[in-house]
PDB file of N, CA and C in Angstrom:
ATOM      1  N   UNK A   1     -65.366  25.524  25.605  1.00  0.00           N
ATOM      2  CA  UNK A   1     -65.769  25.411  24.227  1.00  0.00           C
ATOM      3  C   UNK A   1     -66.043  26.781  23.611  1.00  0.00           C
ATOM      4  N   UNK A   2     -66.760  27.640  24.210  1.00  0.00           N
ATOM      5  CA  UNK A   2     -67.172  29.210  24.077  1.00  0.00           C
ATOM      6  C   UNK A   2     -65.597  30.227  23.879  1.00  0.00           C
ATOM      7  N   UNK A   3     -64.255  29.510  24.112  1.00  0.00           N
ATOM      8  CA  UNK A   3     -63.292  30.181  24.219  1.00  0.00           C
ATOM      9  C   UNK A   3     -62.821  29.691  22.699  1.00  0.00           C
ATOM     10  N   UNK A   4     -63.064  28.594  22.693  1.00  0.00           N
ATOM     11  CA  UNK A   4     -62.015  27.979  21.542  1.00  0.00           C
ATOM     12  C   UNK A   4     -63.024  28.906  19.823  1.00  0.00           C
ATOM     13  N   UNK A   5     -64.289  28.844  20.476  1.00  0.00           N
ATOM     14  CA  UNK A   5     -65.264  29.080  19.100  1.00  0.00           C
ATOM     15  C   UNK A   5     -64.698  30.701  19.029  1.00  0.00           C
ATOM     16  N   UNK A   6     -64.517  31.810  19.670  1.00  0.00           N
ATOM     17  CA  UNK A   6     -63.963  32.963  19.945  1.00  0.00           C
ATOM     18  C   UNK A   6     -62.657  32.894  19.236  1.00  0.00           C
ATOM     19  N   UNK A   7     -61.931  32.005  19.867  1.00  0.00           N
ATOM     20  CA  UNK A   7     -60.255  32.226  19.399  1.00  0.00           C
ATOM     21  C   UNK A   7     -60.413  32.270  17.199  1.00  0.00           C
ATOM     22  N   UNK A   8     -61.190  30.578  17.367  1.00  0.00           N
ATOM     23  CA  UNK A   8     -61.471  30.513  15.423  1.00  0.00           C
ATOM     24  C   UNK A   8     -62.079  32.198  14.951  1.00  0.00           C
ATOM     25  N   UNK A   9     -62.887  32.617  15.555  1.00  0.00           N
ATOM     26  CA  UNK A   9     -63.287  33.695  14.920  1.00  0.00           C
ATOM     27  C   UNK A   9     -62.604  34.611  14.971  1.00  0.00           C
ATOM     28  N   UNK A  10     -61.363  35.333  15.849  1.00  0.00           N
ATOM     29  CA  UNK A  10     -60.645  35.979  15.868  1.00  0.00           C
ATOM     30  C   UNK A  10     -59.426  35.675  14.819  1.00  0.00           C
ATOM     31  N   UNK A  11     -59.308  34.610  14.524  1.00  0.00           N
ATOM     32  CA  UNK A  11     -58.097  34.113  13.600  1.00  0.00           C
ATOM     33  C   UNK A  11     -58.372  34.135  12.429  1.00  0.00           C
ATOM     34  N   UNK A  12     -59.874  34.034  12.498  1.00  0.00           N
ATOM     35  CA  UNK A  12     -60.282  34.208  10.872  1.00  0.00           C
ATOM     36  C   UNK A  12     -60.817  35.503  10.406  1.00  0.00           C
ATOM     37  N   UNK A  13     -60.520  36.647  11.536  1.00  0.00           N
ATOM     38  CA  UNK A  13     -60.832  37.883  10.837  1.00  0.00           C
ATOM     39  C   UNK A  13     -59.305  38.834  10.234  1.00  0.00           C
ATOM     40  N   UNK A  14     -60.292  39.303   9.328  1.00  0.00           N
ATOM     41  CA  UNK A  14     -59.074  39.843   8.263  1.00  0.00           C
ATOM     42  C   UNK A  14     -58.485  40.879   8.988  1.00  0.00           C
ATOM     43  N   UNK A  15     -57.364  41.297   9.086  1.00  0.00           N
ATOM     44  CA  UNK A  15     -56.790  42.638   9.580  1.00  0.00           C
ATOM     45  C   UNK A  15     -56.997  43.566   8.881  1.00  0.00           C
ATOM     46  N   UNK A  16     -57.160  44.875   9.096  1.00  0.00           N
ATOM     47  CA  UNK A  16     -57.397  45.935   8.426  1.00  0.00           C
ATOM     48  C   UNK A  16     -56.379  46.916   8.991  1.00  0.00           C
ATOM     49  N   UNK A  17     -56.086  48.296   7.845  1.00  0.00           N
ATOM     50  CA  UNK A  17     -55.474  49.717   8.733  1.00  0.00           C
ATOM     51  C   UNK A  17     -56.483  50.529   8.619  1.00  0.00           C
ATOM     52  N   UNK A  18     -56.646  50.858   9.707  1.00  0.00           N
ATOM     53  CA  UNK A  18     -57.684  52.059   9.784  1.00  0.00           C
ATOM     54  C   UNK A  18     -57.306  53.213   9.498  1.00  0.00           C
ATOM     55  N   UNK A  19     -57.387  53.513   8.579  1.00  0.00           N
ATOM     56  CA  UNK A  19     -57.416  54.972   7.342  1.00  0.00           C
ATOM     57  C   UNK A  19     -57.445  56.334   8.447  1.00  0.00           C
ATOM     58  N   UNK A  20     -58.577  56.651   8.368  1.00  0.00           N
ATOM     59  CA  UNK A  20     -59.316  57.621   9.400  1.00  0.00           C
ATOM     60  C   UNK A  20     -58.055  58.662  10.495  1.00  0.00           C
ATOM     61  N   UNK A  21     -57.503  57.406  10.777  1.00  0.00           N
ATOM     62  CA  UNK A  21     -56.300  58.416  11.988  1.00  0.00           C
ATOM     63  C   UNK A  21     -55.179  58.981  10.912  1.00  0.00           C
ATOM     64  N   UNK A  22     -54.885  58.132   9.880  1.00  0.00           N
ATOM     65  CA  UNK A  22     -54.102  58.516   9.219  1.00  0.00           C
ATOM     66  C   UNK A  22     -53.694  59.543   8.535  1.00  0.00           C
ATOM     67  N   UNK A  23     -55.496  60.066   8.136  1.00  0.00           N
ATOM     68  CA  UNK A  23     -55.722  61.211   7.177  1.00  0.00           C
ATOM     69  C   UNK A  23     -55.528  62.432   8.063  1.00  0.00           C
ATOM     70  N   UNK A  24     -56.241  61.970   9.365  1.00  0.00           N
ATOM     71  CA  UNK A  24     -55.774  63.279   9.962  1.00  0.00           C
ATOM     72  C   UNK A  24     -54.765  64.067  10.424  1.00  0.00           C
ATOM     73  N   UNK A  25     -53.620  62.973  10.843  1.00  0.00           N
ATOM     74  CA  UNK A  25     -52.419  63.237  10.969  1.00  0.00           C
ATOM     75  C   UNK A  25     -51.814  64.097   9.594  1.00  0.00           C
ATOM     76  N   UNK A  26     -52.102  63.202   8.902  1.00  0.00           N
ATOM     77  CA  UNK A  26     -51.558  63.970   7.628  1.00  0.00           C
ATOM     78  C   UNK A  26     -52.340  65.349   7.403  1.00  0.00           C
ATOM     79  N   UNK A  27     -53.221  65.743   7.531  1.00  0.00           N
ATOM     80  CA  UNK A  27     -54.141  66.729   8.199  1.00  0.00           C
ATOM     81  C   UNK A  27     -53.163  68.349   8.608  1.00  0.00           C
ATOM     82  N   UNK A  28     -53.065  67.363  10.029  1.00  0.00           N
ATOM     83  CA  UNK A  28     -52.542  68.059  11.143  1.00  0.00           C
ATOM     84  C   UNK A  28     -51.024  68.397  10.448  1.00  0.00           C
ATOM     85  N   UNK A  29     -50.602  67.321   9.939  1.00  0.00           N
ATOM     86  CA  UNK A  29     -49.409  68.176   9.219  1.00  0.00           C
ATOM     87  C   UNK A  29     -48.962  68.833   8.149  1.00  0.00           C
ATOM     88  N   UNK A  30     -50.087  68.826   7.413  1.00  0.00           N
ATOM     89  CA  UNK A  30     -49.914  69.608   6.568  1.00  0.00           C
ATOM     90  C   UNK A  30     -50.693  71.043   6.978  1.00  0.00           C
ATOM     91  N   UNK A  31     -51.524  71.287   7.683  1.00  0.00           N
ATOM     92  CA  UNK A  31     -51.827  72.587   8.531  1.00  0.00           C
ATOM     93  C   UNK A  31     -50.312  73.556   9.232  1.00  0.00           C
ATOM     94  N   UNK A  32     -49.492  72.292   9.793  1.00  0.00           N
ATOM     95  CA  UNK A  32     -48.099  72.969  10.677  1.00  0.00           C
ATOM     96  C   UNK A  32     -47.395  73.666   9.539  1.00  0.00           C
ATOM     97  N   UNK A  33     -47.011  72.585   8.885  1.00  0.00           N
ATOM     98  CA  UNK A  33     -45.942  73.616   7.667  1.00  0.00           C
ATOM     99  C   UNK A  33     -46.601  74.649   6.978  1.00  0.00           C
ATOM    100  N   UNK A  34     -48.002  74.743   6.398  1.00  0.00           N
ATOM    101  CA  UNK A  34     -48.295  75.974   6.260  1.00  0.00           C
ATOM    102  C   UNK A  34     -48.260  77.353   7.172  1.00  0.00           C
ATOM    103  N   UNK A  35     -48.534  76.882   8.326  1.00  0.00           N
ATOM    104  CA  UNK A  35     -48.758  77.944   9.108  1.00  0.00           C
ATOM    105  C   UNK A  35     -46.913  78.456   9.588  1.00  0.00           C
ATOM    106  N   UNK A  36     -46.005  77.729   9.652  1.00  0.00           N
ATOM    107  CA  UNK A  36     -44.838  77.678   9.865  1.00  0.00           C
ATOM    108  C   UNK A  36     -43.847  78.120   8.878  1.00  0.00           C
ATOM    109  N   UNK A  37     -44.163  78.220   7.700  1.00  0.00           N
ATOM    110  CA  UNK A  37     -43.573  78.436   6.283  1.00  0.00           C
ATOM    111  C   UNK A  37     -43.789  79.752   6.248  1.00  0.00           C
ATOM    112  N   UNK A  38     -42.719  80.266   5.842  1.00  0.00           N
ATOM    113  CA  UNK A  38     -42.281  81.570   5.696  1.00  0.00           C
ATOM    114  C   UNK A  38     -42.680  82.332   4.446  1.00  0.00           C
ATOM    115  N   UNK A  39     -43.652  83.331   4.089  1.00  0.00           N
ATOM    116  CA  UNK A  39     -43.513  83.404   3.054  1.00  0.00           C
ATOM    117  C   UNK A  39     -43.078  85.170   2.521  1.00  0.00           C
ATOM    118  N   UNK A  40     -42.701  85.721   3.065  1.00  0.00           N
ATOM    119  CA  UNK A  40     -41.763  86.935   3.129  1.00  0.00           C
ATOM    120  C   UNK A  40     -40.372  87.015   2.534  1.00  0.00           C
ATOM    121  N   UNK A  41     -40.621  87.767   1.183  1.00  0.00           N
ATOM    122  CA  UNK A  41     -39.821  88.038   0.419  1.00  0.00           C
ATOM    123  C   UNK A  41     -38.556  88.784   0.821  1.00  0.00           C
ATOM    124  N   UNK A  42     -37.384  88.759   0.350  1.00  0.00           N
ATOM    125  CA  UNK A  42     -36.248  89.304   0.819  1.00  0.00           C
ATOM    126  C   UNK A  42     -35.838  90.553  -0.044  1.00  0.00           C
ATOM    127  N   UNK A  43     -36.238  91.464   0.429  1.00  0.00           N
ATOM    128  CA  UNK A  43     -36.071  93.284   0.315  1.00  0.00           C
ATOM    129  C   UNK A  43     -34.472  93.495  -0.273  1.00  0.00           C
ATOM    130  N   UNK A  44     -34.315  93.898  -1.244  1.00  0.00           N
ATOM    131  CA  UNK A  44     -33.181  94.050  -1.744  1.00  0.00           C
ATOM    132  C   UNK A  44     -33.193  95.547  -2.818  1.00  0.00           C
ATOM    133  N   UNK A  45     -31.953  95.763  -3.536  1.00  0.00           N
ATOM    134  CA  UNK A  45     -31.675  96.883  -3.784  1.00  0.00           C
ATOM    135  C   UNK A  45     -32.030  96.732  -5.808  1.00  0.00           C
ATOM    136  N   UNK A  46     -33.067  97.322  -6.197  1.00  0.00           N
ATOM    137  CA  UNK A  46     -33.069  97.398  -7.962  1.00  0.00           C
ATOM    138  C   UNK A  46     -32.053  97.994  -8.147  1.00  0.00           C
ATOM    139  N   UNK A  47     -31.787  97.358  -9.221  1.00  0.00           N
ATOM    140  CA  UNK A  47     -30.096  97.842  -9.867  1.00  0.00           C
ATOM    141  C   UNK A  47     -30.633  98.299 -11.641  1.00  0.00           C
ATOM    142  N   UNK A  48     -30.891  99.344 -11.771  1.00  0.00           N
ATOM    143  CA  UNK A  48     -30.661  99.274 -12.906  1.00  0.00           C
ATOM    144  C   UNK A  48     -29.202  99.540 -14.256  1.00  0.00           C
ATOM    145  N   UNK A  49     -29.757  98.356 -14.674  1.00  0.00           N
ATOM    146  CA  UNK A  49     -28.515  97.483 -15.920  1.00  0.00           C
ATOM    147  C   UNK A  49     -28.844  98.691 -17.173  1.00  0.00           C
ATOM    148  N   UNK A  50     -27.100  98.838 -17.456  1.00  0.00           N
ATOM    149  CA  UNK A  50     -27.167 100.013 -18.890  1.00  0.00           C
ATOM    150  C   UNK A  50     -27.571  99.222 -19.626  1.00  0.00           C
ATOM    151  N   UNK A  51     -28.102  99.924 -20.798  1.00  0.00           N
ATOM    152  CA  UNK A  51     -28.268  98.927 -21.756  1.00  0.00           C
ATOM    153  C   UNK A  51     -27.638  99.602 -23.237  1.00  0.00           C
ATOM    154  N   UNK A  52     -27.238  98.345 -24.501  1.00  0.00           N
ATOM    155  CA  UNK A  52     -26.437  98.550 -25.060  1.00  0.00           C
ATOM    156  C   UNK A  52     -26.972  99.631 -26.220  1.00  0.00           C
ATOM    157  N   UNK A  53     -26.105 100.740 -26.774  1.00  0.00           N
ATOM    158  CA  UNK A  53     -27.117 101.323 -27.900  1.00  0.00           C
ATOM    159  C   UNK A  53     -26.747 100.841 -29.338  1.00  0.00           C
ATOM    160  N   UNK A  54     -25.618 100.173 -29.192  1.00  0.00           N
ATOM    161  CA  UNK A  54     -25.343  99.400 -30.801  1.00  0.00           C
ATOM    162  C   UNK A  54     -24.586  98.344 -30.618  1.00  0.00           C
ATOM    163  N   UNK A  55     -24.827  97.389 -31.674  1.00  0.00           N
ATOM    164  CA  UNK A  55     -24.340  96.013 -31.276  1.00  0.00           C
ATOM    165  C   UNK A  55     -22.992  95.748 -32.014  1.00  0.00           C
ATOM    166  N   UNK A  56     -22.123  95.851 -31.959  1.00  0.00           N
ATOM    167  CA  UNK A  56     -20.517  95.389 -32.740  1.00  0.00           C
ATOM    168  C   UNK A  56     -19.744  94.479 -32.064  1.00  0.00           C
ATOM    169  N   UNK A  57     -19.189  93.856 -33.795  1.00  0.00           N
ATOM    170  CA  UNK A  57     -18.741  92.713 -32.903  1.00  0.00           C
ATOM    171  C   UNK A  57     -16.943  93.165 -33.101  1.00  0.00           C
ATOM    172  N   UNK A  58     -16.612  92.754 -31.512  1.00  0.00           N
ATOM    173  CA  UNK A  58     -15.399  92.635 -31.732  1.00  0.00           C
ATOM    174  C   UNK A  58     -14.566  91.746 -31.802  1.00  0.00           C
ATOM    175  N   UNK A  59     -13.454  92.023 -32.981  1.00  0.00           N
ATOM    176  CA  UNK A  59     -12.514  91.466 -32.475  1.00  0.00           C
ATOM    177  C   UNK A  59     -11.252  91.205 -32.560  1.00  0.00           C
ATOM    178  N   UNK A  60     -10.992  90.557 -31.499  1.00  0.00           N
ATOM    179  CA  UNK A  60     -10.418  90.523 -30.400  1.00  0.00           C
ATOM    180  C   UNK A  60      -9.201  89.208 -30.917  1.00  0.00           C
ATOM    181  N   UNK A  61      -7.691  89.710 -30.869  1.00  0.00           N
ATOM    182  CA  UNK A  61      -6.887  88.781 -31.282  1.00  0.00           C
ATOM    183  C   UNK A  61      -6.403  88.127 -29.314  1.00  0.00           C
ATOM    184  N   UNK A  62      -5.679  86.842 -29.572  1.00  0.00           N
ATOM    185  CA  UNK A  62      -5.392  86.336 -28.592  1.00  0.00           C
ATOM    186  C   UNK A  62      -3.689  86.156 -28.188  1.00  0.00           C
ATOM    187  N   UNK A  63      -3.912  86.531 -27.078  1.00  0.00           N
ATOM    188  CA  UNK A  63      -2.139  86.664 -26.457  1.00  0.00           C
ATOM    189  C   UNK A  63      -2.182  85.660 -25.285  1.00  0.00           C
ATOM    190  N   UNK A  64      -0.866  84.547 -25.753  1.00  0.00           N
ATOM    191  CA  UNK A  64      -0.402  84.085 -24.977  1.00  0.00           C
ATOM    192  C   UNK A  64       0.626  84.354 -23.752  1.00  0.00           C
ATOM    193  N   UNK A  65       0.119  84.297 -22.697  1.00  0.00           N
ATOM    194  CA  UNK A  65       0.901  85.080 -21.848  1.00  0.00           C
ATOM    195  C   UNK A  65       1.406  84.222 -20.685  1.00  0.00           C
ATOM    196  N   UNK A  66       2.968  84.113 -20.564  1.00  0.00           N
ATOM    197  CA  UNK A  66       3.401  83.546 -19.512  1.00  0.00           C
ATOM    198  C   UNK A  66       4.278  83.740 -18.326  1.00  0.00           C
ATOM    199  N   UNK A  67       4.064  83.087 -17.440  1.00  0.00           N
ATOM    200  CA  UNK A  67       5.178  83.595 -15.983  1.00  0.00           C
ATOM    201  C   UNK A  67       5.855  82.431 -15.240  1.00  0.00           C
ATOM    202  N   UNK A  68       6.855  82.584 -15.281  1.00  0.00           N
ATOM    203  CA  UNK A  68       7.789  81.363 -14.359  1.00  0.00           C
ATOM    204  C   UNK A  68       7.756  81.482 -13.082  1.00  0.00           C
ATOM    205  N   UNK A  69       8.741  81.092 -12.188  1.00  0.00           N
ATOM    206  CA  UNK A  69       8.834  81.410 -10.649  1.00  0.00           C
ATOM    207  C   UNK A  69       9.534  82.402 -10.183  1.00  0.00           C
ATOM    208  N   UNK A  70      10.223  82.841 -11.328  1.00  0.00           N
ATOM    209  CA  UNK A  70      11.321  83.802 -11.438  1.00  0.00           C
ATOM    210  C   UNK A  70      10.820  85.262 -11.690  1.00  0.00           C
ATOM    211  N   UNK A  71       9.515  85.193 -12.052  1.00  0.00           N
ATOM    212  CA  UNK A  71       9.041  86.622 -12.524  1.00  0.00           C
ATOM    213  C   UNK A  71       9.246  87.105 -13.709  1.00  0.00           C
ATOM    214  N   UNK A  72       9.792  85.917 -14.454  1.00  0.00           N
ATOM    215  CA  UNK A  72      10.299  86.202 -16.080  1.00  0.00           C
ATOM    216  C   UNK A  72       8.899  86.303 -17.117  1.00  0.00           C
ATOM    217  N   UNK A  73       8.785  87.185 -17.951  1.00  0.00           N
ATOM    218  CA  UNK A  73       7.374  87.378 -18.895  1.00  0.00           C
ATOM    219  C   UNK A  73       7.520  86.703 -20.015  1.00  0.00           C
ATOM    220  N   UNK A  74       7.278  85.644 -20.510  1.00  0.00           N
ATOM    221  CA  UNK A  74       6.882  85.377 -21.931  1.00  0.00           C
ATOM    222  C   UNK A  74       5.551  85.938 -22.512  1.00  0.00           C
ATOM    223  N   UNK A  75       5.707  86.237 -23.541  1.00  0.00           N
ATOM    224  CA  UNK A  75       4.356  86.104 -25.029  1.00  0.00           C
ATOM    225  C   UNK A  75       4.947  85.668 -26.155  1.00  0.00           C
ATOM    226  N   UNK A  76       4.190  84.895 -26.445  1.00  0.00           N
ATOM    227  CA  UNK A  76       4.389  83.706 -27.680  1.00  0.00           C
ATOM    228  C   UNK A  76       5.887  82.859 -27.780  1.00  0.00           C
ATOM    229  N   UNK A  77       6.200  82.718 -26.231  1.00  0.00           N
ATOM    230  CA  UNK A  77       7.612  81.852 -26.459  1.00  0.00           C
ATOM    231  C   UNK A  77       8.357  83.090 -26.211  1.00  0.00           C
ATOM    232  N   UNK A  78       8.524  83.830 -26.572  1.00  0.00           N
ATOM    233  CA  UNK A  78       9.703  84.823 -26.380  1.00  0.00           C
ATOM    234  C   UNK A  78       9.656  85.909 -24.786  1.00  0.00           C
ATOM    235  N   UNK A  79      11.223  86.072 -24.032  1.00  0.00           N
ATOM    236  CA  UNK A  79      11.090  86.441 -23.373  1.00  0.00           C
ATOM    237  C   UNK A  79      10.428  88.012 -23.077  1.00  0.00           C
ATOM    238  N   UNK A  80      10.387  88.719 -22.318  1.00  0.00           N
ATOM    239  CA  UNK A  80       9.349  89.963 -22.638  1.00  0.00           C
ATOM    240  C   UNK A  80      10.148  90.953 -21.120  1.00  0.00           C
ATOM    241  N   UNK A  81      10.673  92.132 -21.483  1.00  0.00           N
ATOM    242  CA  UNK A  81      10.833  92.660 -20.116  1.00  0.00           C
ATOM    243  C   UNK A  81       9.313  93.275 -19.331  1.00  0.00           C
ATOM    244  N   UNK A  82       9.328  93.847 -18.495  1.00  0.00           N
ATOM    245  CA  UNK A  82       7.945  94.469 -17.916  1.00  0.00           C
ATOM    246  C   UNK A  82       7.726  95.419 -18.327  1.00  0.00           C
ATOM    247  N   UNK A  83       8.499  96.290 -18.273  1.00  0.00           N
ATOM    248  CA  UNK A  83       8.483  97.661 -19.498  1.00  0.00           C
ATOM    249  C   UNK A  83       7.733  97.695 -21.177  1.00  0.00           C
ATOM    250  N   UNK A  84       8.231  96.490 -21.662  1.00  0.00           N
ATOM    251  CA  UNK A  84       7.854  96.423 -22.332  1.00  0.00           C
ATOM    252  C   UNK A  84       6.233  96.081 -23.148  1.00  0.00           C
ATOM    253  N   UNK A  85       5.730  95.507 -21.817  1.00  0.00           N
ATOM    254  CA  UNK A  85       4.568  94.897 -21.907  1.00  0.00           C
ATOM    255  C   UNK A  85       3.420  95.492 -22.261  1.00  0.00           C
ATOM    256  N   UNK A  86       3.667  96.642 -22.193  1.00  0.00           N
ATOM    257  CA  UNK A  86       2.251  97.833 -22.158  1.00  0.00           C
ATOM    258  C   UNK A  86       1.705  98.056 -23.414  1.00  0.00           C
ATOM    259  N   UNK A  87       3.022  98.335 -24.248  1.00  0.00           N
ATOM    260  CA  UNK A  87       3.034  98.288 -25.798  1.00  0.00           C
ATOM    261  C   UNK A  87       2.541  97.328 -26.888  1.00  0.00           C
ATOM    262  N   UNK A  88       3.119  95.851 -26.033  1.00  0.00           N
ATOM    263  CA  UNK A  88       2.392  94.769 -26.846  1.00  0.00           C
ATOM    264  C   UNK A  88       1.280  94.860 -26.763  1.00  0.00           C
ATOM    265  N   UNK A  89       0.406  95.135 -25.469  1.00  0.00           N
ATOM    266  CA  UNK A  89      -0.865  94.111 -25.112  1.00  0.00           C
ATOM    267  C   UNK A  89      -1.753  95.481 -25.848  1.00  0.00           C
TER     268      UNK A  89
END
C-alpha cells in the first residue's frame, strides 16, 4: 500500500528543468570563446592616396570597338586597319 501511495505522488509531481546547470554551462562557454578569440589586428602597409587639386568634368565621347576571330578591327561598323587605330582613339 506504502508503494502504490509513493508511485500517486511521484506521478503527480510536476517536472521541472533545472536552470542552475544551464547557466553555467553557458557560463563556461562564454568564458572559452573569449579567452580563445583573437583579438590582434592585422599590420599592414598606410598608403597614402593623392588627392585631387581641381575638380573637372570630363568629357569623354564613346567608341565602339570591335573584334572578330579573324583579328579584323571594327569602330562604328566600319572596318579599321591596326595602323590606323592610334589616330582614331
Amino acid at each position: 500500500m506504502f508503494q502504490s501511495i509513493r508511485q500517486k505522488k511521484r506521478s503527480q509531481e510536476k517536472a521541472e528543468i533545472k536552470i542552475a546547470p544551464l547557466i553555467d554551462m553557458v557560463f563556461i562557454l562564454l568564458i572559452f570563446f573569449i579567452v580563445t578569440t583573437n583579438f590582434v589586428t592585422d599590420t599592414g602597409v598606410s598608403v597614402q592616396r593623392p588627392s585631387a587639386y581641381s575638380v573637372k568634368d570630363i568629357k569623354g565621347d564613346s567608341i565602339r570597338l570591335g573584334l572578330n576571330s579573324s583579328g579584323d578591327i571594327y569602330i562604328a561598323g566600319k572596318k579599321v586597319g591596326l595602323f590606323s587605330l592610334k589616330p582614331i582613339l
